[in-house]
N, C-alpha and C. Protein backbone atom coordinates (compact mmCIF):
# COMPACT_ATOMS: atom_id res chain seq x y z
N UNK A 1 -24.58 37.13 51.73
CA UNK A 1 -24.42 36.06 52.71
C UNK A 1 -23.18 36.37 53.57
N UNK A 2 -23.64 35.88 55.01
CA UNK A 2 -21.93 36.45 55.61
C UNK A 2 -21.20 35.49 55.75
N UNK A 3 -19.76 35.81 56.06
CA UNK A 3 -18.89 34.35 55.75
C UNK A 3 -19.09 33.75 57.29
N UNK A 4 -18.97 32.17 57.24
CA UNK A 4 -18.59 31.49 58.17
C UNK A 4 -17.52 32.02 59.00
N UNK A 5 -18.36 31.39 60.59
CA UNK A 5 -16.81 31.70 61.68
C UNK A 5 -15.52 31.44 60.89
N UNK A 6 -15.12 29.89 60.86
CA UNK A 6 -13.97 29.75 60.46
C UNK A 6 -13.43 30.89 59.15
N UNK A 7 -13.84 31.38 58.53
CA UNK A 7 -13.70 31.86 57.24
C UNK A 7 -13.21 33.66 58.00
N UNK A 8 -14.11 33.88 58.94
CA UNK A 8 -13.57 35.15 59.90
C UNK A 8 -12.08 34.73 60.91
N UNK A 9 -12.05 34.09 61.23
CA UNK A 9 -10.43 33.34 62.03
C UNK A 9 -9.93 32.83 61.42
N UNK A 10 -9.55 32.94 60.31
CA UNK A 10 -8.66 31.03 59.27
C UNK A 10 -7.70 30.70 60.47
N UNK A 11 -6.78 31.84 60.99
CA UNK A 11 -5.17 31.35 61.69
C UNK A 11 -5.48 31.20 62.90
N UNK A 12 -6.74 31.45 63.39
CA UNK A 12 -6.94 31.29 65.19
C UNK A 12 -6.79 29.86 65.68
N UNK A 13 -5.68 28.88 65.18
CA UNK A 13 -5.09 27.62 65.41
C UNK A 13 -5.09 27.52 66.26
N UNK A 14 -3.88 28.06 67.62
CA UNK A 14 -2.99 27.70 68.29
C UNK A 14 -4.02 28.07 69.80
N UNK A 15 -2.99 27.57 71.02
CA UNK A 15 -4.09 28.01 72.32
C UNK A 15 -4.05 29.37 72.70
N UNK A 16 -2.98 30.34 71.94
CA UNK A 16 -3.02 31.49 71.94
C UNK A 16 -4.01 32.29 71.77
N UNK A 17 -4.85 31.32 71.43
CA UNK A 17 -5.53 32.50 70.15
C UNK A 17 -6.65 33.39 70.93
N UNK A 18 -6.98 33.59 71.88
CA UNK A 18 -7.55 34.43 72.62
C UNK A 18 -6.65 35.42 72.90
N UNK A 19 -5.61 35.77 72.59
CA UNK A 19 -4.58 36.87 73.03
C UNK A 19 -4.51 37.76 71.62
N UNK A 20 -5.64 37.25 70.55
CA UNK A 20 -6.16 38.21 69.25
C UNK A 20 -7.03 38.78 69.74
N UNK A 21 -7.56 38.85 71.00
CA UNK A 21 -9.17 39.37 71.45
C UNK A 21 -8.93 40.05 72.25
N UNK A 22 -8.95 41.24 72.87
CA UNK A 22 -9.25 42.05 74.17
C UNK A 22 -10.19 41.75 74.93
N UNK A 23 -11.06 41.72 74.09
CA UNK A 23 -12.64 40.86 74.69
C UNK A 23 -12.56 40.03 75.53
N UNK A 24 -12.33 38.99 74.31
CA UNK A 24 -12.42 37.27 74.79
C UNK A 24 -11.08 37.41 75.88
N UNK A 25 -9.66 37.85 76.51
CA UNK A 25 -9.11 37.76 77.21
C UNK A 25 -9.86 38.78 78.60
N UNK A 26 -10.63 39.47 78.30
CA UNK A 26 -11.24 39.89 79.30
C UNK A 26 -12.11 39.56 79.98
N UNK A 27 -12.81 38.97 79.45
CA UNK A 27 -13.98 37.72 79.59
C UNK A 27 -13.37 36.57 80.30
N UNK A 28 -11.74 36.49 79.56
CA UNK A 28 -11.20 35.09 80.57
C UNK A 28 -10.97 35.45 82.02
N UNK A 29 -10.69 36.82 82.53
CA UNK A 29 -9.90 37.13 83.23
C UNK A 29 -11.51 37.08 84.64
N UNK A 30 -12.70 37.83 83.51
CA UNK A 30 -13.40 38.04 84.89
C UNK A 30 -14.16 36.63 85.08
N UNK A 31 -13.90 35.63 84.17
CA UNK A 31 -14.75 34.18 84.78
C UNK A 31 -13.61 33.77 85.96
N UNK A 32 -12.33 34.24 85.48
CA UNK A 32 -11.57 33.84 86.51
C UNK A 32 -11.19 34.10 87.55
N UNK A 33 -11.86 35.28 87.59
CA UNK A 33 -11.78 36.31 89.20
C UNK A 33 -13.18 35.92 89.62
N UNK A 34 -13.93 35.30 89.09
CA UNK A 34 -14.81 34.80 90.09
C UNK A 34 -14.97 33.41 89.93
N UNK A 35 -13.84 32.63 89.78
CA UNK A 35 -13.65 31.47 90.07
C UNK A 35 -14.18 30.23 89.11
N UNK A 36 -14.89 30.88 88.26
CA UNK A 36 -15.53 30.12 87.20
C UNK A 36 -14.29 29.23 86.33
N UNK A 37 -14.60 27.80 86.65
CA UNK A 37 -13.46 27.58 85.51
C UNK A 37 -12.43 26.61 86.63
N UNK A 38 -12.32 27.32 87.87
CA UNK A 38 -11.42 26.89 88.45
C UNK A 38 -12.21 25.16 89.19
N UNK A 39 -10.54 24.30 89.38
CA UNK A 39 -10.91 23.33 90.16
C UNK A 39 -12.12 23.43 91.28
N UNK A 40 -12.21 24.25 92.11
CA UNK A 40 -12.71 24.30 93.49
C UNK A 40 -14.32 24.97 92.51
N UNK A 41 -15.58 24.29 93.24
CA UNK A 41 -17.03 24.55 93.04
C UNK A 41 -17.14 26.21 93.23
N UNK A 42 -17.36 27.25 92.55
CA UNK A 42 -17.86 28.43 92.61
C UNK A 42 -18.89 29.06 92.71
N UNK A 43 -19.32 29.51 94.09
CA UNK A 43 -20.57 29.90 93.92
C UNK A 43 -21.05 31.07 92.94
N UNK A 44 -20.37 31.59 91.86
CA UNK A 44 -21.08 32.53 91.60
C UNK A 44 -20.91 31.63 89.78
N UNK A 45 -21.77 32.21 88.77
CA UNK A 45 -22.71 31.77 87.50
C UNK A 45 -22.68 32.63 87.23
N UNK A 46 -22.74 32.95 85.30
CA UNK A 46 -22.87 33.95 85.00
C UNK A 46 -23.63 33.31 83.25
N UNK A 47 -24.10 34.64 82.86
CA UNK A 47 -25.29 34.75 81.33
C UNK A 47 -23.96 35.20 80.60
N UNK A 48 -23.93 35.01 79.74
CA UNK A 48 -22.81 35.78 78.46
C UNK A 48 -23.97 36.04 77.35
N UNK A 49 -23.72 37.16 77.57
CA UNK A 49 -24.96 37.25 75.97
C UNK A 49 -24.26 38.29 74.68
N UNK A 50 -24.27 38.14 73.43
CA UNK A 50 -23.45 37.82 72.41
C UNK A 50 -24.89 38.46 71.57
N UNK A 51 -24.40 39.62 70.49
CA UNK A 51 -25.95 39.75 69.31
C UNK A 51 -25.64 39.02 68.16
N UNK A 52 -24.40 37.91 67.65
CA UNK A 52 -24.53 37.01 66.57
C UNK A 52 -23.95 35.68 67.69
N UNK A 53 -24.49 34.51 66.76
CA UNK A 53 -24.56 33.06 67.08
C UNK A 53 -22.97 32.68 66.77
N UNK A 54 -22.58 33.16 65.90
CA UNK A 54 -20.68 32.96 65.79
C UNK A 54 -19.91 33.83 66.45
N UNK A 55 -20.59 34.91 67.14
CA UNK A 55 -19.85 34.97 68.19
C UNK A 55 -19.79 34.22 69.74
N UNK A 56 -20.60 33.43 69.52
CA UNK A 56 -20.41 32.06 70.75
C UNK A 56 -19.98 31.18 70.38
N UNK A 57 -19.95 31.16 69.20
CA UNK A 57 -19.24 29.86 68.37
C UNK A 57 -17.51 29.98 68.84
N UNK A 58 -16.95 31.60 68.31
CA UNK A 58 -16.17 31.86 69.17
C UNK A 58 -15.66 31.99 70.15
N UNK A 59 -16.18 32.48 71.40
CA UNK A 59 -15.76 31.95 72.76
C UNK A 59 -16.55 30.69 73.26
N UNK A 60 -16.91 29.41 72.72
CA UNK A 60 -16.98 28.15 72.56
C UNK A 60 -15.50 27.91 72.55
N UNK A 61 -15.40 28.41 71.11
CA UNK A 61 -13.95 27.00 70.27
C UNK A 61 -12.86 27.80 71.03
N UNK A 62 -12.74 28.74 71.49
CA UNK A 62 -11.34 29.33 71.49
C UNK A 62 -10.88 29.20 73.03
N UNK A 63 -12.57 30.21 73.84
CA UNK A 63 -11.70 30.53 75.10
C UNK A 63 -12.36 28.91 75.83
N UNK A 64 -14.00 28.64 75.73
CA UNK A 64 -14.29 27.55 77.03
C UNK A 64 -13.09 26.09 76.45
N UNK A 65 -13.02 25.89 75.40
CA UNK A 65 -13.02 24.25 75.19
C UNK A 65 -11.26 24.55 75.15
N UNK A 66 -11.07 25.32 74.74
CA UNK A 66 -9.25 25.78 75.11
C UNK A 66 -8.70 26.49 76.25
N UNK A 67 -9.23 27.32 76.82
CA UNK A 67 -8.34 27.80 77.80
C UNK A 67 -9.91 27.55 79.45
N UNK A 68 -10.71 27.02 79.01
CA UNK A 68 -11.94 26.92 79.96
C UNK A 68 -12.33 25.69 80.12
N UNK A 69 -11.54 24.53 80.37
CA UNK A 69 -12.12 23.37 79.80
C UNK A 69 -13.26 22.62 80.87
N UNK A 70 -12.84 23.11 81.85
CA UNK A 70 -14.03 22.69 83.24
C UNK A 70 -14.92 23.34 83.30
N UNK A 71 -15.39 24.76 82.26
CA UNK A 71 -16.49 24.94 83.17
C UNK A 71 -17.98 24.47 81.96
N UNK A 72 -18.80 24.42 83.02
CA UNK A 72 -19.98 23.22 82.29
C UNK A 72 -21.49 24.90 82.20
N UNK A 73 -21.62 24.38 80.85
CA UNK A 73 -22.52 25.61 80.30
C UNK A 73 -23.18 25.30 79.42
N UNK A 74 -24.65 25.85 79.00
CA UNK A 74 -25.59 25.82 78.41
C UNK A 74 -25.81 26.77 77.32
N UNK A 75 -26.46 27.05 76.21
CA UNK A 75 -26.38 27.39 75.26
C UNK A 75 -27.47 27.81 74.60
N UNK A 76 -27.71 28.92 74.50
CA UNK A 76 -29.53 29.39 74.32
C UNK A 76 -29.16 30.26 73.09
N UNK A 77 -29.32 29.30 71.91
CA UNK A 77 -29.32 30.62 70.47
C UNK A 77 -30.52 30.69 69.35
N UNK A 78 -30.57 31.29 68.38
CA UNK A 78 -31.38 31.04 67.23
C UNK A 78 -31.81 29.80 66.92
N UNK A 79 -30.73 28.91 67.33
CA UNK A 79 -31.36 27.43 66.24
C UNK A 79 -31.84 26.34 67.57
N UNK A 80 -31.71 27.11 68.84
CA UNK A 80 -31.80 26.44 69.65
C UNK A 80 -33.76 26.60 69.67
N UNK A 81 -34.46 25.22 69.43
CA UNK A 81 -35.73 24.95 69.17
C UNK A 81 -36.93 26.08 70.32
N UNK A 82 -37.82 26.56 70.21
CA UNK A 82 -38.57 27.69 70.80
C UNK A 82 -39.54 26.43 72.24
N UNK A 83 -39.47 25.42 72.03
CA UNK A 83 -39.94 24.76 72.83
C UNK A 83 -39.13 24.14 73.71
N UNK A 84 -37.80 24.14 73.60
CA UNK A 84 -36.68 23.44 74.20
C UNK A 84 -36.20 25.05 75.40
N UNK A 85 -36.54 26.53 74.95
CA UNK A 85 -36.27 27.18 75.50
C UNK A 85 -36.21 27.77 76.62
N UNK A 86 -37.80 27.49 77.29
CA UNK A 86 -38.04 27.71 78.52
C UNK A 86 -37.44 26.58 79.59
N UNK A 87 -37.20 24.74 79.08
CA UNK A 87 -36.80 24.05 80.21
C UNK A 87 -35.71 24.19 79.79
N UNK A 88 -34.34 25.02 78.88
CA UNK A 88 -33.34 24.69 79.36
C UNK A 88 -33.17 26.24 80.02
N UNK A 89 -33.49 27.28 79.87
CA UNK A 89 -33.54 28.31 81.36
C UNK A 89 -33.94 27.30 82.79
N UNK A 90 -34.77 27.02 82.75
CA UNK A 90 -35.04 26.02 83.99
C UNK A 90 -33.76 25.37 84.33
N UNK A 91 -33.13 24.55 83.67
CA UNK A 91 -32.58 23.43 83.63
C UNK A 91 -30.91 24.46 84.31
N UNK A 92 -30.60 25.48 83.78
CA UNK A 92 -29.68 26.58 84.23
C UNK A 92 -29.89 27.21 85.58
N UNK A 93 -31.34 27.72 85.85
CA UNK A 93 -31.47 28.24 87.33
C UNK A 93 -31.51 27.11 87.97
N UNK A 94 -32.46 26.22 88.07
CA UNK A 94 -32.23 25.13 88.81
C UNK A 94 -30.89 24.19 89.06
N UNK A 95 -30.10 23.94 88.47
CA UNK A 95 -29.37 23.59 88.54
C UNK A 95 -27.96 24.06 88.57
N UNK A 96 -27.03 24.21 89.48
CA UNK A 96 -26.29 24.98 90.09
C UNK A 96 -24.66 24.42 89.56
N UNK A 97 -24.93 23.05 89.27
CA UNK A 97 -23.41 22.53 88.25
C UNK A 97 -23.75 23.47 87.00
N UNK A 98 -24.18 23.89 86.58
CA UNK A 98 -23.74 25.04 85.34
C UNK A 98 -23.23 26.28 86.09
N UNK A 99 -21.84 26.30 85.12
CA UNK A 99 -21.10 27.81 85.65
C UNK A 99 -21.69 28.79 84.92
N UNK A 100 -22.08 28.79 83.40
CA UNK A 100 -21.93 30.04 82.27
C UNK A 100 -23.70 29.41 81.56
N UNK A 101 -24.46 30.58 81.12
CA UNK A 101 -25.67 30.26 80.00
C UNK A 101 -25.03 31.50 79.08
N UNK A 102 -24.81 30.89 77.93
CA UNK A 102 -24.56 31.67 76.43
C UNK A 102 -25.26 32.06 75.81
N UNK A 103 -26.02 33.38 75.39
CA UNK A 103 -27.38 33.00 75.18
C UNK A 103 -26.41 34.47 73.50
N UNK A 104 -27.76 34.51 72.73
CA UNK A 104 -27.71 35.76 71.93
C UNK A 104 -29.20 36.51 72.06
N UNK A 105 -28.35 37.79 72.20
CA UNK A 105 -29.44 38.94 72.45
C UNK A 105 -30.80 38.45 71.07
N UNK A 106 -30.77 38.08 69.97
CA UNK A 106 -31.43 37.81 68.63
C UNK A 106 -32.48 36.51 69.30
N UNK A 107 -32.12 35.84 70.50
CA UNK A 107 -33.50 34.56 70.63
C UNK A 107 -35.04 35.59 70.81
C-alpha cells in the first residue's frame, strides 16, 4: 500500500513550502508569467496533468490554495465519476472563468 500525501510531506506546514519543490516553484513561476493567478482576468488557461492523484493533491494544498488563491480550477482524476467526465471538460472549455483543469494522465 502506498503511504498517504500527508505521510509523504509531514513538515510541508508553512507557506514556504513550495520552495521544497523545483517543480511546484516552477509551475508557480510559469502560471505567473502568464498571468494566471493574478488580480487582472487572463486570457490565457492552462491543463496541468500529473500521473498520481496526490500529486494534485499537492499542488492543490501547497501551491493553488497557498500561494494561488484566485485562480478558479477544475479537477479531472480517478475518483472523479466516468459520467461526470465529459460535462466537466465541457464545463472548462466553455467556460472561460476557469484559469487551470488538473487532470491525471491515469483517467
Amino acid at each position: 500500500m502506498l503511504p498517504k500525501t500527508h505521510d509523504l510531506y509531514p513538515k510541508l506546514e508553512s507557506s514556504d513550502s513550495i520552495s521544497y519543490s523545483g517543480k511546484l516553484m516552477a509551475l508557480n513561476q510559469i502560471l505567473s508569467d502568464c498571468g494566471i493567478g493574478s488580480q487582472v482576468v487572463s486570457p490565457h488557461r492552462a491543463l496541468v496533468f500529473c500521473q498520481l492523484r496526490s500529486m494534485l493533491d499537492v499542488i492543490e494544498r501547497f501551491l493553488l490554495k497557498e500561494h494561488l488563491p484566485n485562480v478558479s480550477y477544475l479537477r479531472l482524476d480517478g475518483s472523479t465519476p466516468t459520467v461526470e467526465r465529459v460535462p466537466l471538460v465541457n464545463k472548462f472549455n466553455s467556460d472561460p472563468s476557469y484559469d487551470l483543469l488538473l487532470l491525471t494522465t491515469s483517467v
